[in-house]
N, C-alpha and C. Protein backbone atom coordinates (compact mmCIF):
# COMPACT_ATOMS: atom_id res chain seq x y z
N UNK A 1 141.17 90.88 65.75
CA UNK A 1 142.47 91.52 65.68
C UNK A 1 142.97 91.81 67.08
N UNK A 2 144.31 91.38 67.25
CA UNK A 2 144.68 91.66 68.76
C UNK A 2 145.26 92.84 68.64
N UNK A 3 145.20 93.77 69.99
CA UNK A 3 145.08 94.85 70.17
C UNK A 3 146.74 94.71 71.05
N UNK A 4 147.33 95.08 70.24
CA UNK A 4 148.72 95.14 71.25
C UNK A 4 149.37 95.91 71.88
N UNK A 5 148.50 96.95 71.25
CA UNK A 5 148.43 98.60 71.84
C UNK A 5 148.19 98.18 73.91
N UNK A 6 147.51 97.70 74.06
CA UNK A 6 147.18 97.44 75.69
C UNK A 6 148.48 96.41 76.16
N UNK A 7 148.79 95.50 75.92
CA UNK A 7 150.46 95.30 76.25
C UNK A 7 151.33 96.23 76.49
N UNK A 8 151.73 96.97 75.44
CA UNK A 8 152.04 98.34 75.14
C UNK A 8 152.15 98.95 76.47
N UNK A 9 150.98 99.18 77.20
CA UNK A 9 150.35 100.30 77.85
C UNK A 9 150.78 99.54 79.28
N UNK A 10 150.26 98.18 79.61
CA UNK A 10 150.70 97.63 80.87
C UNK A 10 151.94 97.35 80.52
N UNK A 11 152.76 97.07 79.53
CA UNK A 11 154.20 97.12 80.20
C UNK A 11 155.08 98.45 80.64
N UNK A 12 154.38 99.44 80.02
CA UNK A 12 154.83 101.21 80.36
C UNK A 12 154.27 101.11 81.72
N UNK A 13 153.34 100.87 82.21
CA UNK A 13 152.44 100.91 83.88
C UNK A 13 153.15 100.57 83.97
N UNK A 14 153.59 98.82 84.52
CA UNK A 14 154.04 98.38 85.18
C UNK A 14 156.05 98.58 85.21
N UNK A 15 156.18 99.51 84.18
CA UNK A 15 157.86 99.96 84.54
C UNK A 15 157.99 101.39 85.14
N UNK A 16 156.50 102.04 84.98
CA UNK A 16 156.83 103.17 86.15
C UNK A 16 156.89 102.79 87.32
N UNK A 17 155.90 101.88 87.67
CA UNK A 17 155.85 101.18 89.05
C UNK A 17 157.05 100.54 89.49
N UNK A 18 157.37 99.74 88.64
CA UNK A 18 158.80 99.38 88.92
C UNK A 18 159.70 100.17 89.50
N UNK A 19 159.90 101.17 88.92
CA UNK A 19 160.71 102.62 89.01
C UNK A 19 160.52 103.31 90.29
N UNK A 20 159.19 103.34 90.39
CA UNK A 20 158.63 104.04 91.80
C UNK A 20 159.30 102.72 93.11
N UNK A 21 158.54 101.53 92.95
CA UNK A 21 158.65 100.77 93.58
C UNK A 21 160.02 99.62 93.44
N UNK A 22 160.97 99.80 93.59
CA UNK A 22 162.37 98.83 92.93
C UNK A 22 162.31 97.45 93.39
N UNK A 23 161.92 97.54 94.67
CA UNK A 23 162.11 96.12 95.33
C UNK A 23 161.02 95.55 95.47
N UNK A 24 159.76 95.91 94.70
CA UNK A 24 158.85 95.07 94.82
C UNK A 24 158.82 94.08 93.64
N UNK A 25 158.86 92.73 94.43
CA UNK A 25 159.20 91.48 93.45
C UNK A 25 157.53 91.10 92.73
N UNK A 26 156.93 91.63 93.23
CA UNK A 26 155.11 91.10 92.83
C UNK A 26 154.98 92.12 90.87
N UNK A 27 155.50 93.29 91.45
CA UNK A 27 155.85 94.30 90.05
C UNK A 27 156.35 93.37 88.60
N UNK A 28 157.87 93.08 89.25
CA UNK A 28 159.09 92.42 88.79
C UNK A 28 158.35 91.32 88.15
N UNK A 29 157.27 90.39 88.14
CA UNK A 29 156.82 89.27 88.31
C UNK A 29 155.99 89.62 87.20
N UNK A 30 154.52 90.85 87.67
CA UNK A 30 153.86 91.33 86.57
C UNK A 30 154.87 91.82 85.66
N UNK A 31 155.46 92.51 85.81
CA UNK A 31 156.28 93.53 84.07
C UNK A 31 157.10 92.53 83.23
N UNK A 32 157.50 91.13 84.09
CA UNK A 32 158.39 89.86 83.11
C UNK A 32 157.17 89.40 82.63
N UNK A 33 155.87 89.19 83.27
CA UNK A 33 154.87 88.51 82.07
C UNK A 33 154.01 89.37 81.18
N UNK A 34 154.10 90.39 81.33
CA UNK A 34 153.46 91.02 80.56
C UNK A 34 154.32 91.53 79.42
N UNK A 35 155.51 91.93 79.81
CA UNK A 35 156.84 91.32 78.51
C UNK A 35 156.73 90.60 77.77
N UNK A 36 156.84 89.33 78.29
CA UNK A 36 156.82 87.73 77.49
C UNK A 36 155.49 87.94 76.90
N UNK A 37 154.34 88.18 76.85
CA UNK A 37 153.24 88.15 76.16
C UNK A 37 153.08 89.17 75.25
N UNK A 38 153.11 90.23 75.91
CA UNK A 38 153.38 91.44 74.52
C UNK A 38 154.71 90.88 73.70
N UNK A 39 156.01 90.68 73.41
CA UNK A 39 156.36 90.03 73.22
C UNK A 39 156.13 88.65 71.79
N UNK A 40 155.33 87.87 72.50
CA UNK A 40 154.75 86.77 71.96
C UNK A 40 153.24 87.10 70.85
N UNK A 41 152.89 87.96 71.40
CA UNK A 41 151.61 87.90 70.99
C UNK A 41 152.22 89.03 69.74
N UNK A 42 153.46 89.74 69.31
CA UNK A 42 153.71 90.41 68.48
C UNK A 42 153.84 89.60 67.43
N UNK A 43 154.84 88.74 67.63
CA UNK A 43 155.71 87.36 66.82
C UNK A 43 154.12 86.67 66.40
N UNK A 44 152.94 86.25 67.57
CA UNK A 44 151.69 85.61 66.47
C UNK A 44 151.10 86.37 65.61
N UNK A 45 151.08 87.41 65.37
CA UNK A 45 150.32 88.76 64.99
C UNK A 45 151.34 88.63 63.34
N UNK A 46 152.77 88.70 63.17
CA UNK A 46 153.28 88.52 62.48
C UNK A 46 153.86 86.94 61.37
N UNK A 47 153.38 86.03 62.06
CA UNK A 47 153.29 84.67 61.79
C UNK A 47 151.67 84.28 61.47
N UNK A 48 151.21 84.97 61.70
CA UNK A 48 149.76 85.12 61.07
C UNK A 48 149.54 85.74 59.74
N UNK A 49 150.38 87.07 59.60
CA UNK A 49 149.98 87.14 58.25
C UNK A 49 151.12 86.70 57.70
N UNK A 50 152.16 85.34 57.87
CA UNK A 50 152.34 85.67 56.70
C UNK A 50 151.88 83.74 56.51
N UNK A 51 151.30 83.07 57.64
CA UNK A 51 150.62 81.95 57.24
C UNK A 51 151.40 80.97 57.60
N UNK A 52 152.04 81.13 58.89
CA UNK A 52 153.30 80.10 59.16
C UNK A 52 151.98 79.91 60.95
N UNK A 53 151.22 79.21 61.01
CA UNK A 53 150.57 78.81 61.58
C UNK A 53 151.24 77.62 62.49
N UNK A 54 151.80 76.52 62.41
CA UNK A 54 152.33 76.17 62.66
C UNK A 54 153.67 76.52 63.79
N UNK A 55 154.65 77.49 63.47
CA UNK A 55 154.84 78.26 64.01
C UNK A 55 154.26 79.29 65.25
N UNK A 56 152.99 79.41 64.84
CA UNK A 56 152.06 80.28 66.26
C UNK A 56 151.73 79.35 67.35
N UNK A 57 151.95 78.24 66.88
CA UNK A 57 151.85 77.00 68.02
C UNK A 57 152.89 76.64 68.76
N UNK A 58 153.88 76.71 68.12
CA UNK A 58 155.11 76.07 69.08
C UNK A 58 155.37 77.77 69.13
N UNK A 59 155.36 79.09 69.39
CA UNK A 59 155.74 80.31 69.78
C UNK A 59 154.84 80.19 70.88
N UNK A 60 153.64 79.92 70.67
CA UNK A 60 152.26 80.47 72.33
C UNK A 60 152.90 78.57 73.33
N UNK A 61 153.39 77.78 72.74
CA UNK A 61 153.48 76.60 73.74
C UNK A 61 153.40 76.63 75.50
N UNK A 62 154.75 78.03 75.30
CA UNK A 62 155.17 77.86 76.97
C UNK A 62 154.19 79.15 77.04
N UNK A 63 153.15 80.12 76.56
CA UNK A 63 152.83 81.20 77.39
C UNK A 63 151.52 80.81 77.17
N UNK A 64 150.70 79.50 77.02
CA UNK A 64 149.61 79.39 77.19
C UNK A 64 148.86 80.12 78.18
N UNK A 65 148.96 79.41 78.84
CA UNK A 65 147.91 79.79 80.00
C UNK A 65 146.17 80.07 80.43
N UNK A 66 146.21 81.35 80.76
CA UNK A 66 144.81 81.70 80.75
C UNK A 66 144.56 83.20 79.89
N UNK A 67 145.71 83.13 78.70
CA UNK A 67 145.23 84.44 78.35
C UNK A 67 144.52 84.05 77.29
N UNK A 68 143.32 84.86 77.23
CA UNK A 68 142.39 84.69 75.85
C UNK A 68 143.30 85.00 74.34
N UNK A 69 143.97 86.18 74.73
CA UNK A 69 144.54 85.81 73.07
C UNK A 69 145.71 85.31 73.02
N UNK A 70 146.23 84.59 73.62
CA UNK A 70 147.17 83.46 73.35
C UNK A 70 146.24 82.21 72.72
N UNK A 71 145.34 82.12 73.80
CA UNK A 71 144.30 80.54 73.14
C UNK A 71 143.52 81.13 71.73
N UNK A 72 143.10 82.14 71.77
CA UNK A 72 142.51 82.58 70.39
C UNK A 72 143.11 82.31 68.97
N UNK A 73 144.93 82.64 69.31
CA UNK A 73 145.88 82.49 68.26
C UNK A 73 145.83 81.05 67.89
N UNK A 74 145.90 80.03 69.15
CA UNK A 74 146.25 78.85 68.91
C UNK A 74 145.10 78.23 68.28
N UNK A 75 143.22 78.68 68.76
CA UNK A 75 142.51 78.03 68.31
C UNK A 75 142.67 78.66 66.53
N UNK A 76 142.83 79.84 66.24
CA UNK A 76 143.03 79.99 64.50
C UNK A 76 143.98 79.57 64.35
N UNK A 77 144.64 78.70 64.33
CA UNK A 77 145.89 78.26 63.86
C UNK A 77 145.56 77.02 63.86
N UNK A 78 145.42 76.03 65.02
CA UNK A 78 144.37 74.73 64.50
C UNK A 78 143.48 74.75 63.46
N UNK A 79 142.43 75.67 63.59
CA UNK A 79 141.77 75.47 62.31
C UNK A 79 142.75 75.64 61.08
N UNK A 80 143.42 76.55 60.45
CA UNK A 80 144.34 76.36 59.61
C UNK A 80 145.32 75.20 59.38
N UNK A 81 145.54 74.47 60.52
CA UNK A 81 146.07 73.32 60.74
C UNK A 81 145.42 72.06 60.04
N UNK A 82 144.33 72.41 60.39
CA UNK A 82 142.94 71.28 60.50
C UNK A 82 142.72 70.41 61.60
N UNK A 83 143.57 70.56 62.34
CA UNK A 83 143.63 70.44 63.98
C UNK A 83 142.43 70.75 64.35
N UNK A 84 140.68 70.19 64.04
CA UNK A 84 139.67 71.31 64.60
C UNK A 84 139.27 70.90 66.09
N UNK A 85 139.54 69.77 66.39
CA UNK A 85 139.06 69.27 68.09
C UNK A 85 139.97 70.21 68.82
N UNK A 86 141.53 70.80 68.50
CA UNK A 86 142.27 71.42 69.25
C UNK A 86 141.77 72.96 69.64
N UNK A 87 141.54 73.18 67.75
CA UNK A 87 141.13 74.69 67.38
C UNK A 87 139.98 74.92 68.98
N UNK A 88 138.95 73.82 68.79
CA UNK A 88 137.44 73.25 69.37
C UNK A 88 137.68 73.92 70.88
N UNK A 89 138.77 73.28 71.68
CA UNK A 89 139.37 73.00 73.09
C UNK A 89 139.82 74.33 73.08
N UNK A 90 140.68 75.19 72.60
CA UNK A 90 141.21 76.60 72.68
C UNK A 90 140.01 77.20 72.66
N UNK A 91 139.37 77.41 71.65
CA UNK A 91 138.32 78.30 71.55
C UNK A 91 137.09 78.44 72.72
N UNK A 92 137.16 77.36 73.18
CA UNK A 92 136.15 76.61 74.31
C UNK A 92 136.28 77.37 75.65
N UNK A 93 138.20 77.02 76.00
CA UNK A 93 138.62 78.11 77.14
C UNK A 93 138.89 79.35 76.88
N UNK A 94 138.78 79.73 75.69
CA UNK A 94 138.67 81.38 75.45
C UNK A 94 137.22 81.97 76.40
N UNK A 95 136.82 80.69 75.97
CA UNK A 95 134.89 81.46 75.91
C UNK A 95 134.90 81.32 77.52
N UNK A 96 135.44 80.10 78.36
CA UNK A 96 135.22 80.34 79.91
C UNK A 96 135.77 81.46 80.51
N UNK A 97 136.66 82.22 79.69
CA UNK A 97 137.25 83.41 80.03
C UNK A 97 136.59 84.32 79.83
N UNK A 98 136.17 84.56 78.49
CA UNK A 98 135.21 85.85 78.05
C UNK A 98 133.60 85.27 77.62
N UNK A 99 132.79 85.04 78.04
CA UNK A 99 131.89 84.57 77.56
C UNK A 99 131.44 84.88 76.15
N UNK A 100 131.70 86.60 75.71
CA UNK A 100 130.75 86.93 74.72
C UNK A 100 131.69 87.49 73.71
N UNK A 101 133.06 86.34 73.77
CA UNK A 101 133.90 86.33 72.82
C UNK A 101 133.57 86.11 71.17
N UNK A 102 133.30 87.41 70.42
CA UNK A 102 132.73 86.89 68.92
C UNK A 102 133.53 85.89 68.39
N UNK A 103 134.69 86.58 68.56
CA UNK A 103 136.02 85.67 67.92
C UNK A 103 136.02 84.20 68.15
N UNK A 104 136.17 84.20 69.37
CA UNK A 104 135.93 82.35 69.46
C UNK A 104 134.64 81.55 69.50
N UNK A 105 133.52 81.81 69.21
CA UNK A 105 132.41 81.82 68.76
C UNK A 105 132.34 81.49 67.58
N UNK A 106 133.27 82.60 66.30
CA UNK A 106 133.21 82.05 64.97
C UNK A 106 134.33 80.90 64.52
N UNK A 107 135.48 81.03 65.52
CA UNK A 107 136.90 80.17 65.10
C UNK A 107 135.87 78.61 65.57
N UNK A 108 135.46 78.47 66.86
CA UNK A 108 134.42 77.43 67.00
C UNK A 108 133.72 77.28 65.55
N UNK A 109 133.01 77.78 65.39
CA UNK A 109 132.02 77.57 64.65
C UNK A 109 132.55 77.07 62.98
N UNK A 110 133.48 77.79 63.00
CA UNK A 110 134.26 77.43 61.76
C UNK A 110 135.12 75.47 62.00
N UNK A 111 135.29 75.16 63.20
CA UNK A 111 135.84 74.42 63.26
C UNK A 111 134.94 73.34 63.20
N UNK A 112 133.74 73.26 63.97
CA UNK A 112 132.64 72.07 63.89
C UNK A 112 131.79 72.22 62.77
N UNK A 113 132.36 73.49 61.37
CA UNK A 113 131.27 72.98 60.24
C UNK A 113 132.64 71.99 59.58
N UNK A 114 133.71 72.33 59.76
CA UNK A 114 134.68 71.70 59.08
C UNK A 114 135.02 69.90 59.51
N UNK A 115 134.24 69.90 60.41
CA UNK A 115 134.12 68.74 61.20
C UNK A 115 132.79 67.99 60.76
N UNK A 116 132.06 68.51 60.04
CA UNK A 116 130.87 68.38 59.87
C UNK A 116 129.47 68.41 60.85
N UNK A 117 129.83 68.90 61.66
CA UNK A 117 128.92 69.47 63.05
C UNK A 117 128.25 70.58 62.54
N UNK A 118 127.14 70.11 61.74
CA UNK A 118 126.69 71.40 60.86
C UNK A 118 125.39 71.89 61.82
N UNK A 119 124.98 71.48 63.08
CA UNK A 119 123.91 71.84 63.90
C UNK A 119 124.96 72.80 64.86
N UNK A 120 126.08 72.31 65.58
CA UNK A 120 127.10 73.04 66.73
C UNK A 120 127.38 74.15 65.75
N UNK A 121 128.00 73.82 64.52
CA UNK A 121 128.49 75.38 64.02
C UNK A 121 127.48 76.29 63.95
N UNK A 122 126.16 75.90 63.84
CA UNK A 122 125.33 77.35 63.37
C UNK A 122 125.02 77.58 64.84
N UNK A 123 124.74 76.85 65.65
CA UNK A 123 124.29 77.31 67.11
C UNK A 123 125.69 78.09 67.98
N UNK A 124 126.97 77.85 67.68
CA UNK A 124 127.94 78.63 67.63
C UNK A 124 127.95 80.12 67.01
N UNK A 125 127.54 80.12 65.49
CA UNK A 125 127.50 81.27 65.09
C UNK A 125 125.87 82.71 65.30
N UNK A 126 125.25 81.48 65.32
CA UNK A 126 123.89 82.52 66.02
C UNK A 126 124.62 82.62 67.30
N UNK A 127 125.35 82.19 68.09
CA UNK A 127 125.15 82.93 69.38
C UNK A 127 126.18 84.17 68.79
N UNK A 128 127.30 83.74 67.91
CA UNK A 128 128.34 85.53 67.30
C UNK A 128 127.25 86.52 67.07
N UNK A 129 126.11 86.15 66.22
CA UNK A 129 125.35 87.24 65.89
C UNK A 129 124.37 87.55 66.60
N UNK A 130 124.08 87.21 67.73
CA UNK A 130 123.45 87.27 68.98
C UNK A 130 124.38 88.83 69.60
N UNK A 131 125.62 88.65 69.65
CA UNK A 131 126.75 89.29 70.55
C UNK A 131 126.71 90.45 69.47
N UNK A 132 126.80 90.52 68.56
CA UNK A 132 126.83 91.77 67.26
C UNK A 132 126.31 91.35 65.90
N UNK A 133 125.12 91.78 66.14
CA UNK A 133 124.44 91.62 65.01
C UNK A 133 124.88 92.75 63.79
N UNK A 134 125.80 94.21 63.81
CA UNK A 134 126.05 94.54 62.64
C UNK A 134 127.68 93.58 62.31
N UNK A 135 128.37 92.89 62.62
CA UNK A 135 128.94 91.78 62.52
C UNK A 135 129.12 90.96 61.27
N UNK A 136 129.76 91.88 60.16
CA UNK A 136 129.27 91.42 58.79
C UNK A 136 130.10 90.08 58.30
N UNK A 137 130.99 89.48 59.19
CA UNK A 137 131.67 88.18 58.97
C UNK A 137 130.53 86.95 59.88
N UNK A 138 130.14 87.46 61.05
CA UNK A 138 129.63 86.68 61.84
C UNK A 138 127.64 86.21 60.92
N UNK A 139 127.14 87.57 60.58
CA UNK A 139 126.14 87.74 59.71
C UNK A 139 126.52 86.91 58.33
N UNK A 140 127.58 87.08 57.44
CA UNK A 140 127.31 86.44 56.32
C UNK A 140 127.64 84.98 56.40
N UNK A 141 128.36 84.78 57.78
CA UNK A 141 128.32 82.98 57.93
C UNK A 141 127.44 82.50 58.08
N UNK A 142 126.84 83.16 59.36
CA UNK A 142 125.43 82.40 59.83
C UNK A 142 124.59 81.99 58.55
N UNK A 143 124.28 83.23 57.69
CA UNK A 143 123.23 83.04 56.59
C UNK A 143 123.81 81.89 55.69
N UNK A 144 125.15 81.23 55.24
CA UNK A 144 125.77 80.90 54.57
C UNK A 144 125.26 79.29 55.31
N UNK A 145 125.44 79.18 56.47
CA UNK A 145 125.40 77.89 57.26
C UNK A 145 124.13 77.52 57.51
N UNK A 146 123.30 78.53 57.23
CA UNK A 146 122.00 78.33 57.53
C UNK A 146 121.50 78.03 55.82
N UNK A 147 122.07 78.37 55.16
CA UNK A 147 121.41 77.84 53.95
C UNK A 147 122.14 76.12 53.71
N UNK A 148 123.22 75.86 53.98
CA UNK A 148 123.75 74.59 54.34
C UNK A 148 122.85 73.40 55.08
N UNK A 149 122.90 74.08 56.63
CA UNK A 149 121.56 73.31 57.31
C UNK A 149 120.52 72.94 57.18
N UNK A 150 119.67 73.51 56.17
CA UNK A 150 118.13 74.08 55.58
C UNK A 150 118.22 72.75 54.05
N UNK A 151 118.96 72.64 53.72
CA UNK A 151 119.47 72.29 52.10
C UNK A 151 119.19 70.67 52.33
């Protein structure tokens, strides 16, 4: 679940600063992107539930970048897509960002069992339940994939 509450919070920072500081263009620069992403990341948050996936793709297009939950949105939305090599590639640079990202760990993992990569998905999801083992989505996959693998 993205936390939009912290957008929230750096775009209030960065407009006191603004305020304090008027002519600093480095401010001006942070408070327009942290806009556009709080912003954006509201519109995926809301195009998520209501399953317009599709949509969360062409909304994150131009604010890709390097934010983890921009690529997070896009890798669950591939998988819903069935897009899973894309889902695969998002989720991938989530993880060079955060290493001990549960989230993209399981959106991975969900994407290479759907791929039939039934060895990558469980070694994907033991590492989720590695990161939080009381983790009761990450826990009842693993066991679920592991009875798959085993079978």
């Amino acid at each position: 679940q993205i936390e939009l509450g912290r957008y929230d919070d750096a775009v209030e920072t960065l407009t006191a600063a603004a305020e304090k500081i008027p002519k600093s263009d480095k401010i001006q620069q942070y408070l327009t992107h942290a806009t556009q992403l709080k912003l954006t990341m509201t519109r995926v948050v809301n195009l998520e539930a209501s399953g317009d996936f599709a949509e969360v793709i062409k909304c994150t297009d131009r604010t890709v970048g390097s934010n983890k939950h921009v690529l997070l949105a896009r890798a669950r939305a591939f998988v819903h897509l069935n897009d899973h090599e894309l889902a695969i590639d998002a989720a991938t640079k989530v993880l060079s960002i955060d290493t001990q990202n549960l989230d993209a760990f399981l959106v991975r993992s969900r994407a290479f069992y759907l791929m039939a990569d039934l060895d990558q998905a469980l070694s994907d999801c033991q590492t989720a339940v590695s990161i939080d083992a009381n983790n009761g989505t990450s826990v009842t996959m693993y066991q679920l994939l592991e009875l798959v693998v085993n079978s």
